[in-house]
N, C-alpha and C. Protein backbone atom coordinates (compact mmCIF):
# COMPACT_ATOMS: atom_id res chain seq x y z
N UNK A 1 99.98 99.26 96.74
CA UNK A 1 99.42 98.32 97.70
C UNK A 1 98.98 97.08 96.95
N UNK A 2 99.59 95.74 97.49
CA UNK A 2 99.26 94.72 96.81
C UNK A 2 98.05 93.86 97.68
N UNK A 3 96.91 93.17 97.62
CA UNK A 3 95.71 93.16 98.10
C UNK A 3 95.46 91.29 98.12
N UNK A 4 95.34 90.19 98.57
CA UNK A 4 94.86 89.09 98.80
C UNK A 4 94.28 89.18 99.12
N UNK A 5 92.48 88.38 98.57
CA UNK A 5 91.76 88.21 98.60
C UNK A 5 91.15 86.68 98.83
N UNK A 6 91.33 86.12 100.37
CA UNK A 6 91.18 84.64 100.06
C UNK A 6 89.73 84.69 100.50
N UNK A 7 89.23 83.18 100.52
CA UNK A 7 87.48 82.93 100.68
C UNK A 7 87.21 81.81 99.57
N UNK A 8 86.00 80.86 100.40
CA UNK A 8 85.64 79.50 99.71
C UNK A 8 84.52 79.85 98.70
N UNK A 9 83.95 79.16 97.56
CA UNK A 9 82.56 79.33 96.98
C UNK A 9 81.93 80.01 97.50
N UNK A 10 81.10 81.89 96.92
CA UNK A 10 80.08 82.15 97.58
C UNK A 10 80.46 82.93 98.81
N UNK A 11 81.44 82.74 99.45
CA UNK A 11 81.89 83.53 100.41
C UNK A 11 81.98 84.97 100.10
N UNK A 12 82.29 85.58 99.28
CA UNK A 12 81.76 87.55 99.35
C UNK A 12 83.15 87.80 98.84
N UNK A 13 84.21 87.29 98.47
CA UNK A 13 85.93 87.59 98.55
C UNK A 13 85.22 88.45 96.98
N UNK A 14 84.34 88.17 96.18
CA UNK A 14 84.79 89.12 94.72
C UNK A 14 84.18 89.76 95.45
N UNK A 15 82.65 90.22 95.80
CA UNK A 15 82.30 91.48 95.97
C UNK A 15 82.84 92.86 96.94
N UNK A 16 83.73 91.83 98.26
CA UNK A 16 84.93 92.90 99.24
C UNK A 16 86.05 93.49 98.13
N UNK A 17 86.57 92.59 97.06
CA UNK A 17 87.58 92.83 96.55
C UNK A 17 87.14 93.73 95.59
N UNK A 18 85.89 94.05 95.17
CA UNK A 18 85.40 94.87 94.02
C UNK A 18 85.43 96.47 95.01
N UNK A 19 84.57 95.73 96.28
CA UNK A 19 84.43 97.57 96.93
C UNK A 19 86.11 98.19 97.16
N UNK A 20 87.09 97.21 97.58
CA UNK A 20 88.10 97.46 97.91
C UNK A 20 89.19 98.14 96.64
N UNK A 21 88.63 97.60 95.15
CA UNK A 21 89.65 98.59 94.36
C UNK A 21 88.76 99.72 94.02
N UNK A 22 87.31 99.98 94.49
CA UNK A 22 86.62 101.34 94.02
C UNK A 22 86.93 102.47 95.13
N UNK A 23 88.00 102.11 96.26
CA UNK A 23 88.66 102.72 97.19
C UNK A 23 89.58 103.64 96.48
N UNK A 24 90.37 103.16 95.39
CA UNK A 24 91.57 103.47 94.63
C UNK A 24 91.63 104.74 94.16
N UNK A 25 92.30 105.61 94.08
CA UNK A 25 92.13 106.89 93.34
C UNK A 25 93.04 106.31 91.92
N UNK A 26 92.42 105.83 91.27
CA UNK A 26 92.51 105.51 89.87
C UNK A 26 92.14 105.02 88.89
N UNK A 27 91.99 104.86 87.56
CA UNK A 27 91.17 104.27 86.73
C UNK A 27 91.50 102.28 87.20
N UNK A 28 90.49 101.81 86.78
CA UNK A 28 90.26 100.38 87.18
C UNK A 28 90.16 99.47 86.23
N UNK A 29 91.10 98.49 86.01
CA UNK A 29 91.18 97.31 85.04
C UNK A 29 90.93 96.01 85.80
N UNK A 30 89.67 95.44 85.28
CA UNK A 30 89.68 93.99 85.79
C UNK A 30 90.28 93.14 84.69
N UNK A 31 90.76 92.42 85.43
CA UNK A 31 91.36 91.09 84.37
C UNK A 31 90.39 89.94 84.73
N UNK A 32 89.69 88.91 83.82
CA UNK A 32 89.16 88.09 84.38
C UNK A 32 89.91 86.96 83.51
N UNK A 33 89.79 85.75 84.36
CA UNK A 33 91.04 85.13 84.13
C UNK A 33 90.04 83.42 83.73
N UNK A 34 88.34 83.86 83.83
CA UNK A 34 87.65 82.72 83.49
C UNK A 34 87.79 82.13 82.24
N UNK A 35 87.10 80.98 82.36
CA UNK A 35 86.99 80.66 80.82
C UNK A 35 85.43 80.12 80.74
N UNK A 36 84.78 80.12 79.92
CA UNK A 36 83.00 79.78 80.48
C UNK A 36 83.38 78.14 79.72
N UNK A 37 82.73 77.13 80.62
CA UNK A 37 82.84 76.02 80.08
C UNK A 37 81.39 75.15 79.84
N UNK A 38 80.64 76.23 80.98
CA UNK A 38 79.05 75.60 80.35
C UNK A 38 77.88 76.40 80.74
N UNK A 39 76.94 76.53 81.01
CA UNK A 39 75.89 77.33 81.52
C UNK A 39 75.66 78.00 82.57
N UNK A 40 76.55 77.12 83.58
CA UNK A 40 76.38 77.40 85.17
C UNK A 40 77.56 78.42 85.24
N UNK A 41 78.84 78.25 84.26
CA UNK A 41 79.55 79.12 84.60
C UNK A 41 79.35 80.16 84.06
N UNK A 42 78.75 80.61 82.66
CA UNK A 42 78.00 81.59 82.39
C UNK A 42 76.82 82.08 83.25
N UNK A 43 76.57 81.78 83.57
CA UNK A 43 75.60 82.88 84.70
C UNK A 43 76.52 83.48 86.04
N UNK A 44 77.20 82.74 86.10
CA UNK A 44 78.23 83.04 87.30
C UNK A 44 78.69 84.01 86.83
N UNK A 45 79.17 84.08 85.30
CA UNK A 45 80.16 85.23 84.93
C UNK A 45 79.25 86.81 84.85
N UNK A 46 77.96 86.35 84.42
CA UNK A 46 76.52 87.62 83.93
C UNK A 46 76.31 88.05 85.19
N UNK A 47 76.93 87.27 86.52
CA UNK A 47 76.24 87.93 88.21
C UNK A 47 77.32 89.12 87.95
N UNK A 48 78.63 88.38 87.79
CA UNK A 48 79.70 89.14 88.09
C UNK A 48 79.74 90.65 87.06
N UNK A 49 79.45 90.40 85.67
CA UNK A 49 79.61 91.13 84.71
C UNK A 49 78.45 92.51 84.95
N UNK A 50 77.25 91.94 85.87
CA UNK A 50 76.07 93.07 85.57
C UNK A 50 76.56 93.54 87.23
N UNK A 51 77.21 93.36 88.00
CA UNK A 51 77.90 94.05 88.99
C UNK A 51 78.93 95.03 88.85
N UNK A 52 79.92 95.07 87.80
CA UNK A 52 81.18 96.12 87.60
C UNK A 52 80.38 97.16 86.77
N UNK A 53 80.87 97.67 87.37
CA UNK A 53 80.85 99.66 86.75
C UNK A 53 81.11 99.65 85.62
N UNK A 54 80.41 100.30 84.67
CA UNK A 54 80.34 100.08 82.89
C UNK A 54 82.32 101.32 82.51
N UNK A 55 82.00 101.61 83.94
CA UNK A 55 83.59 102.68 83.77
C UNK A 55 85.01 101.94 83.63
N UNK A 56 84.72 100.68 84.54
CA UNK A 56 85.76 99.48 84.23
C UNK A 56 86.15 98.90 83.32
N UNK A 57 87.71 99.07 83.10
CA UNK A 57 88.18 98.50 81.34
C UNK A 57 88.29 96.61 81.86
N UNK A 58 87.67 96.04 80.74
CA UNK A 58 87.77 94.18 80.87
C UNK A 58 88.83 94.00 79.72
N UNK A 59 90.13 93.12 80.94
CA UNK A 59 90.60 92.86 80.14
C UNK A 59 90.50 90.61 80.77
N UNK A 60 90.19 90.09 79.22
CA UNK A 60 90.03 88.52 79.64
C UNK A 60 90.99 87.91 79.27
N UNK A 61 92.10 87.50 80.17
CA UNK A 61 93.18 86.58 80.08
C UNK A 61 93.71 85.53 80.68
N UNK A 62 93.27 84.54 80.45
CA UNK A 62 92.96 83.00 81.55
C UNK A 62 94.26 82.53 81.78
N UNK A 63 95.42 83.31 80.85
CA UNK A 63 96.74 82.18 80.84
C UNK A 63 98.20 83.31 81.54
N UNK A 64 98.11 84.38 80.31
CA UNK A 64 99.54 85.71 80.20
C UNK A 64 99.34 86.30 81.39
N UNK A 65 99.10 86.21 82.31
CA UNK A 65 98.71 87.32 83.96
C UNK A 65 100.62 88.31 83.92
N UNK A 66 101.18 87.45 83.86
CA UNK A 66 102.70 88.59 83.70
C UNK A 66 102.78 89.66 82.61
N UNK A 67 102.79 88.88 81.93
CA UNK A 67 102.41 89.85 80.45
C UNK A 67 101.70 90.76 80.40
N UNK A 68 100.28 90.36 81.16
CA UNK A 68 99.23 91.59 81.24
C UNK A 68 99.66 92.57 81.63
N UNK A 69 100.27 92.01 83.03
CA UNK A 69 100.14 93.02 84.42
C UNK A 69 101.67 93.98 83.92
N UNK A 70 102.20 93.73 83.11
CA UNK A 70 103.62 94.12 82.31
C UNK A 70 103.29 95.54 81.92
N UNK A 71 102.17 94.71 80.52
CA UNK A 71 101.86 95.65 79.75
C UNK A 71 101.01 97.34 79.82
N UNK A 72 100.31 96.47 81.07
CA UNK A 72 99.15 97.58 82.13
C UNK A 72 100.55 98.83 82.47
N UNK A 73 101.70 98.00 82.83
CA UNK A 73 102.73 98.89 83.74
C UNK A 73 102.98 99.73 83.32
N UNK A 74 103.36 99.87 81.84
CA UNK A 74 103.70 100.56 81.04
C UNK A 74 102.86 102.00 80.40
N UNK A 75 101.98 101.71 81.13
CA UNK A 75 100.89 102.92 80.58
C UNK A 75 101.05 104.05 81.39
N UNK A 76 100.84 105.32 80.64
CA UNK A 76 101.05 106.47 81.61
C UNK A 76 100.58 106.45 82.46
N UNK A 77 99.14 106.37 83.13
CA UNK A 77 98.95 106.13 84.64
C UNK A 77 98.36 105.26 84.56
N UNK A 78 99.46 103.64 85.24
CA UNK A 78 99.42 102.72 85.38
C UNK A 78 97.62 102.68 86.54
N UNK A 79 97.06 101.66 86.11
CA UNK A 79 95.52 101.35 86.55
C UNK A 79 95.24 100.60 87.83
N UNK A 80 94.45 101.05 88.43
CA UNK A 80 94.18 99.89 90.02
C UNK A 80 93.97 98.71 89.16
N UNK A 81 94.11 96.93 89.67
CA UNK A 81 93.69 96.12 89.33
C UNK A 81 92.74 95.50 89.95
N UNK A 82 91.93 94.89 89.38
CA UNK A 82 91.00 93.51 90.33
C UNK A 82 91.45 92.39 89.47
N UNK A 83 91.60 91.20 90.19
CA UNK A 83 92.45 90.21 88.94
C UNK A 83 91.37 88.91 90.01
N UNK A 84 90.70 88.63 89.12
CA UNK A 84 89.62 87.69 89.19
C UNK A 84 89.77 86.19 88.21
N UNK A 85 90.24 85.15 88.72
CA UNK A 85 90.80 84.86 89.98
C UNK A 85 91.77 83.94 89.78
N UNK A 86 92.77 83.90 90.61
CA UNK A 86 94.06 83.00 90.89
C UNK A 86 93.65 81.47 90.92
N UNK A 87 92.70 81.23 91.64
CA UNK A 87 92.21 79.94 91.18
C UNK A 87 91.99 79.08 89.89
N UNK A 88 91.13 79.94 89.22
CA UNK A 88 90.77 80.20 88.11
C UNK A 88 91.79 79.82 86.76
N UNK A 89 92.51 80.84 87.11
CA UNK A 89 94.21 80.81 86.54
C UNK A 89 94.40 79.66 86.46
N UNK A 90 94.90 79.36 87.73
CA UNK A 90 95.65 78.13 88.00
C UNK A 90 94.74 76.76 87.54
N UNK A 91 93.60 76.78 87.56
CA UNK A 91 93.34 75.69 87.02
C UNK A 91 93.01 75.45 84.91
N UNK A 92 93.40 76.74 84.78
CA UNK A 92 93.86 76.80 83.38
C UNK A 92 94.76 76.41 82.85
N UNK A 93 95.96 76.80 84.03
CA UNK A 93 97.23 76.36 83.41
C UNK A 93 97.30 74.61 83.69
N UNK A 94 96.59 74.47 84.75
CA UNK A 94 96.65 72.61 84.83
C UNK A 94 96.06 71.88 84.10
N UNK A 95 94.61 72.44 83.43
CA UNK A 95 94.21 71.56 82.10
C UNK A 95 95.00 71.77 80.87
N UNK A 96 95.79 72.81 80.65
CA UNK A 96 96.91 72.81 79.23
C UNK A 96 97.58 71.53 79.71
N UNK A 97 97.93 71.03 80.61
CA UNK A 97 98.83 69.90 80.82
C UNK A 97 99.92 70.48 80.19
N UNK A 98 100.48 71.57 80.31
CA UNK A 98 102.25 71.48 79.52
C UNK A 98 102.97 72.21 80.91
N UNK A 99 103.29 71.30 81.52
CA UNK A 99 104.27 71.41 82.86
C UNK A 99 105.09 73.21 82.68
N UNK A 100 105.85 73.00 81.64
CA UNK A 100 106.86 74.12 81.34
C UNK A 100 106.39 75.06 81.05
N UNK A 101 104.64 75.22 80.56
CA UNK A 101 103.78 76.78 80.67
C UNK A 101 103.60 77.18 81.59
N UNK A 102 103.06 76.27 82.75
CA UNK A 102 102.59 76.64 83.85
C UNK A 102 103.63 77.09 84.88
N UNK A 103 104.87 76.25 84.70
CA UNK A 103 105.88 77.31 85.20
C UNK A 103 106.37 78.38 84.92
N UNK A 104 106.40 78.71 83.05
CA UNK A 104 106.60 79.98 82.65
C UNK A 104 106.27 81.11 83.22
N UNK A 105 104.34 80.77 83.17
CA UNK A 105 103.29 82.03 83.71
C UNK A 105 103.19 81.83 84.82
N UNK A 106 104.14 80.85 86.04
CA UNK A 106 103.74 81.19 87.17
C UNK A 106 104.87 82.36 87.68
N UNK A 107 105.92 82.42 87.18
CA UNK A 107 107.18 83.03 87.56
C UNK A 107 107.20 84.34 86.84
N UNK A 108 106.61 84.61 85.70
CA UNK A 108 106.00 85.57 85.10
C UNK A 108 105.32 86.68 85.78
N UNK A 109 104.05 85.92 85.91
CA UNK A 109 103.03 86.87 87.04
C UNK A 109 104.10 87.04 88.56
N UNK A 110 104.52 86.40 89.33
CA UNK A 110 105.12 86.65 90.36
C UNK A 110 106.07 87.68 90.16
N UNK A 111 107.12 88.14 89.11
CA UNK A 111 108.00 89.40 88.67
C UNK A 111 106.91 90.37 87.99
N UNK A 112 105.89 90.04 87.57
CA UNK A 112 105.87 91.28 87.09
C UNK A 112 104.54 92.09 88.39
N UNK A 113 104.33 91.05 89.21
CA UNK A 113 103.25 91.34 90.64
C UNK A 113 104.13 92.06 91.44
N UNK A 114 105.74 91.35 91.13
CA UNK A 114 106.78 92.20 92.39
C UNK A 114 107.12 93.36 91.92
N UNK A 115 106.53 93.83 90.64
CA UNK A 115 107.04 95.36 90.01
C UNK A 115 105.89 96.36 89.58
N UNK A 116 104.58 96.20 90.12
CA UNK A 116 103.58 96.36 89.52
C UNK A 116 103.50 97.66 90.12
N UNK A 117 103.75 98.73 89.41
CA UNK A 117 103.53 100.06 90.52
C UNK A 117 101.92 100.63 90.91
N UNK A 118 100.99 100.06 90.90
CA UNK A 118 99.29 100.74 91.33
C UNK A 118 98.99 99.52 92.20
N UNK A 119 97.76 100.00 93.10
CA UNK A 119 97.24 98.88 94.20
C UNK A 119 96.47 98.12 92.58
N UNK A 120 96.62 96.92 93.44
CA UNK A 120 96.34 95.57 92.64
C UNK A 120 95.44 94.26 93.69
N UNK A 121 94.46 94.44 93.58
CA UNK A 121 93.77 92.78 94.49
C UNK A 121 93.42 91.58 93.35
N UNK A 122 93.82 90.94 94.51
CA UNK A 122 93.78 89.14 93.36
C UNK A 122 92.86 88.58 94.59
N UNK A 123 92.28 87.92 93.75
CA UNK A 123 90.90 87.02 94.47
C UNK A 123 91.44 85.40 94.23
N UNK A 124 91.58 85.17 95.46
CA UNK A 124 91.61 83.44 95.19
C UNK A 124 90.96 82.69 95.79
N UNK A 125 90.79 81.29 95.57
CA UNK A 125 90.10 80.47 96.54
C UNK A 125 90.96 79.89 97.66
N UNK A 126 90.22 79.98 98.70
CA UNK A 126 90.86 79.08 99.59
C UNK A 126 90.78 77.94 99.92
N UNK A 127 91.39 76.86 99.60
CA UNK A 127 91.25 75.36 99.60
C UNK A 127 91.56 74.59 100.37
N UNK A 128 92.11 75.29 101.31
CA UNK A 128 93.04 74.25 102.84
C UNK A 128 91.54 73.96 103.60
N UNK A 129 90.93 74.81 103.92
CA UNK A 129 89.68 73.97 104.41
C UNK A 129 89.07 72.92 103.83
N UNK A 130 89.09 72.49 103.11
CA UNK A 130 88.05 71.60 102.38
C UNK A 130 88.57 70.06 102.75
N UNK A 131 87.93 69.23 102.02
CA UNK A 131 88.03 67.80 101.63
C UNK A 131 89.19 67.72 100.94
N UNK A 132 90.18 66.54 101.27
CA UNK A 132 91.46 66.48 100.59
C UNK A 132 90.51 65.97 98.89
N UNK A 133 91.05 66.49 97.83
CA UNK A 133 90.92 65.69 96.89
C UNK A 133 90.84 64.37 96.41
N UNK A 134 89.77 63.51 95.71
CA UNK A 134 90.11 62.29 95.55
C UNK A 134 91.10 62.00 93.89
N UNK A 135 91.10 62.69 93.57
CA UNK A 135 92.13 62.26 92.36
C UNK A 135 93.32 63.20 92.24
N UNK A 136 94.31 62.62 91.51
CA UNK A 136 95.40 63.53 90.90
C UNK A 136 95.23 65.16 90.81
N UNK A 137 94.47 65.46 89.59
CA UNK A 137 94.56 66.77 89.12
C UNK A 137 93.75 67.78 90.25
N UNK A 138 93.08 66.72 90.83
CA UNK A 138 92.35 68.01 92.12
C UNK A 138 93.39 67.98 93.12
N UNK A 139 94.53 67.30 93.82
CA UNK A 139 95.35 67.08 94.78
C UNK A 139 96.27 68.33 94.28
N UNK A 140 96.45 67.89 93.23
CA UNK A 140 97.50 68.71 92.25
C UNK A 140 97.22 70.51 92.31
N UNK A 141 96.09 70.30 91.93
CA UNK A 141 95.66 72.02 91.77
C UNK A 141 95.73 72.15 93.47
N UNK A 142 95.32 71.86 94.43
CA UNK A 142 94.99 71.84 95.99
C UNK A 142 96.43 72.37 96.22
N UNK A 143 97.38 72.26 95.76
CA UNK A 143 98.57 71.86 96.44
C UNK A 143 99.24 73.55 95.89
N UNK A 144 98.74 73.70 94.09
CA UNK A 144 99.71 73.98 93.86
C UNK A 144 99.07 75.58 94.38
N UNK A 145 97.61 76.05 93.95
CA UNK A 145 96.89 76.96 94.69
C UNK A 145 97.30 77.62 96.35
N UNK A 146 97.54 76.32 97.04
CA UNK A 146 97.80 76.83 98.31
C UNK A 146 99.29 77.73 98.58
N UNK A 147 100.05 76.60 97.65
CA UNK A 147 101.43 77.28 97.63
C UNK A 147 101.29 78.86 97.24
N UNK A 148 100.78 79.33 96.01
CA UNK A 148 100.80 80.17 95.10
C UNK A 148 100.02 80.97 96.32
N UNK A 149 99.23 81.03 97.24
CA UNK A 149 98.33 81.74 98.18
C UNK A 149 99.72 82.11 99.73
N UNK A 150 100.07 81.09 99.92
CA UNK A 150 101.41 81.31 100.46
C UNK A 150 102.16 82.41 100.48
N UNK A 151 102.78 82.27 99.13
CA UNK A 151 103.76 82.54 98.50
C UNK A 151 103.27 84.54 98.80
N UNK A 152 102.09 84.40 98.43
CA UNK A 152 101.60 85.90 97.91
C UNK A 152 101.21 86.19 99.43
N UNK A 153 100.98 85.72 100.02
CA UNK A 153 100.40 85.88 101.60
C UNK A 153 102.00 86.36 102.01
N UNK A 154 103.27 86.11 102.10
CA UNK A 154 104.25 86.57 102.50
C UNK A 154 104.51 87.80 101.55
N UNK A 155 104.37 88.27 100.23
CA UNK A 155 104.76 89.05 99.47
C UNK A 155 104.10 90.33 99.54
N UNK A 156 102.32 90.16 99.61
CA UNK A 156 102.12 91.26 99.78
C UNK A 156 101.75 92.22 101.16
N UNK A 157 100.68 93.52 100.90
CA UNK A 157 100.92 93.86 101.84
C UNK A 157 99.92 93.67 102.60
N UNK A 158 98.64 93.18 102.62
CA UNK A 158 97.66 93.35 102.92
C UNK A 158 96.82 92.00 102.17
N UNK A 159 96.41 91.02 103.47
CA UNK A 159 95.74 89.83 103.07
C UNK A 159 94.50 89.92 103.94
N UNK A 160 92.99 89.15 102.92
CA UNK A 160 91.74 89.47 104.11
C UNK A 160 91.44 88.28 103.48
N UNK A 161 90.37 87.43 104.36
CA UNK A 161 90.03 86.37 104.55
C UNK A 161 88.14 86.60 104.29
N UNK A 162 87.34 86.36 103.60
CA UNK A 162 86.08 86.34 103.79
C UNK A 162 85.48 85.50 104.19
N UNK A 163 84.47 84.76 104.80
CA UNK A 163 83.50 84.23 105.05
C UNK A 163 82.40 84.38 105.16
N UNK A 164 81.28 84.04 104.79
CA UNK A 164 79.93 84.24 105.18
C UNK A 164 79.67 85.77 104.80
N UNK A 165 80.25 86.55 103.76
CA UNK A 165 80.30 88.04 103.97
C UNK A 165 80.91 88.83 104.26
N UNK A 166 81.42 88.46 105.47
CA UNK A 166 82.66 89.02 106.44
C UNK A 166 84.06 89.06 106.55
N UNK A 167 84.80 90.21 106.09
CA UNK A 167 86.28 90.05 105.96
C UNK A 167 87.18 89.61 107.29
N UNK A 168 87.88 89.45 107.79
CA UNK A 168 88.72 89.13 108.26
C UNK A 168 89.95 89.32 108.16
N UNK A 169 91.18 90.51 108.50
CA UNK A 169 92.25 90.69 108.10
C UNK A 169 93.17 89.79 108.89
N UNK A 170 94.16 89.45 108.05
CA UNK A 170 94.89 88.55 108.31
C UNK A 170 96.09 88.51 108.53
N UNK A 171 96.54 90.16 107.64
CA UNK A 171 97.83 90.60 107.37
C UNK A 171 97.09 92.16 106.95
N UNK A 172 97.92 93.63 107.54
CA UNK A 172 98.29 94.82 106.74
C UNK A 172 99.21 94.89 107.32
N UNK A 173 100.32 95.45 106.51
CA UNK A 173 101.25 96.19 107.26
C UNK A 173 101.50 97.98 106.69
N UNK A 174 99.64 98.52 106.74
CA UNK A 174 99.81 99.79 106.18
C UNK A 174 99.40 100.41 107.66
C-alpha cells in the first residue's frame, strides 16, 4: 500500500502519517529527508524526533530517495516507510541548482516507489492553496511540488488530505 500524505504548515499530515505506518504489521524506517538550516528548523526537527518510537530505524537522506527506497527493498523483510517529506526533498534538490540531479533523483524515487514491495507514506506539502510565489525559485518549487503530488496522487493507492487535524480521504482504492 502506497500512502499520500498532503496538508499545509502545522496541519497534522506528519502526525496522521506517523499513526498511519504504526498500523503496519512491520518493522518501521523513517527517512527524513530535512536538512536543519537554523534554529527554528531544529526545534521543528526535536518536536518531530521526541515523537517517533525509539523502535524506529532513522534513516537521513535529503537527496538519494530511489536509492534508499532500493536499498530498503532488498532486505529480507522489506520495512513499512514514513518518508518525511517530499517537499522537503524537493526543495533540496532546487537549491543544488544542477538541473540534471534533480531529474536524476526525481525519476529514481518514482521507479523505485513503483517497485517498493511494503506500505510506504510520503508526507508532502500542499501548495496549490496558497499565495502564488513572488520570485523564481518559489514559482519553481510551487510548480514542480504540485506536479510531483499529481503525479503520485494518480500512482498510488490511497491519498488523505489534512487540515486543522482532520484527514480527509481523497482517494483509496482498498
Amino acid at each position: 500500500m502506497k500512502h499520500l500524505v498532503l496538508g499545509g504548515v502545522k496541519s497534522g499530515k506528519s502526525v496522521f502519517a506517523e499513526q498511519w505506518i504504526c498500523q503496519q504489521d512491520r518493522d518501521i524506517v523513517y527517512i527524513a529527508t530535512n536538512m536543519v538550516w537554523d534554529e527554528g528548523m531544529q526545534a521543528r526537527v526535536a518536536v518531530h524526533q521526541a515523537r517517533r518510537p525509539a523502535t524506529w530505524e532513522l534513516i537521513e537522506e535529503p537527496v538519494a530517495l530511489g536509492g534508499t527506497l532500493d536499498a530498503l527493498a532488498t532486505r529480507a523483510n522489506p520495512p513499512a516507510v514514513i518518508l518525511e517529506c517530499l517537499s522537503l526533498w524537493m526543495t533540496n534538490l532546487l537549491c543544488a541548482e544542477e538541473e540534471a540531479l534533480l531529474e536524476q533523483e526525481y525519476q529514481a524515487f518514482l521507479a523505485a516507489l513503483a517497485t517498493y514491495p511494503a506500505p510506504i507514506v510520503m508526507v508532502s506539502a500542499e501548495v496549490g492553496l496558497g499565495v502564488m510565489p513572488d520570485n523564481a525559485l518559489g514559482r519553481k518549487f510551487a510548480d514542480r511540488i504540485g506536479v510531483l503530488n499529481q503525479t503520485l496522487g494518480q500512482q498510488v493507492e490511497q491519498v488523505t488530505f489534512v487540515a486543522a487535524g482532520l484527514p480527509l480521504t481523497l482517494k483509496s482504492t482498498k
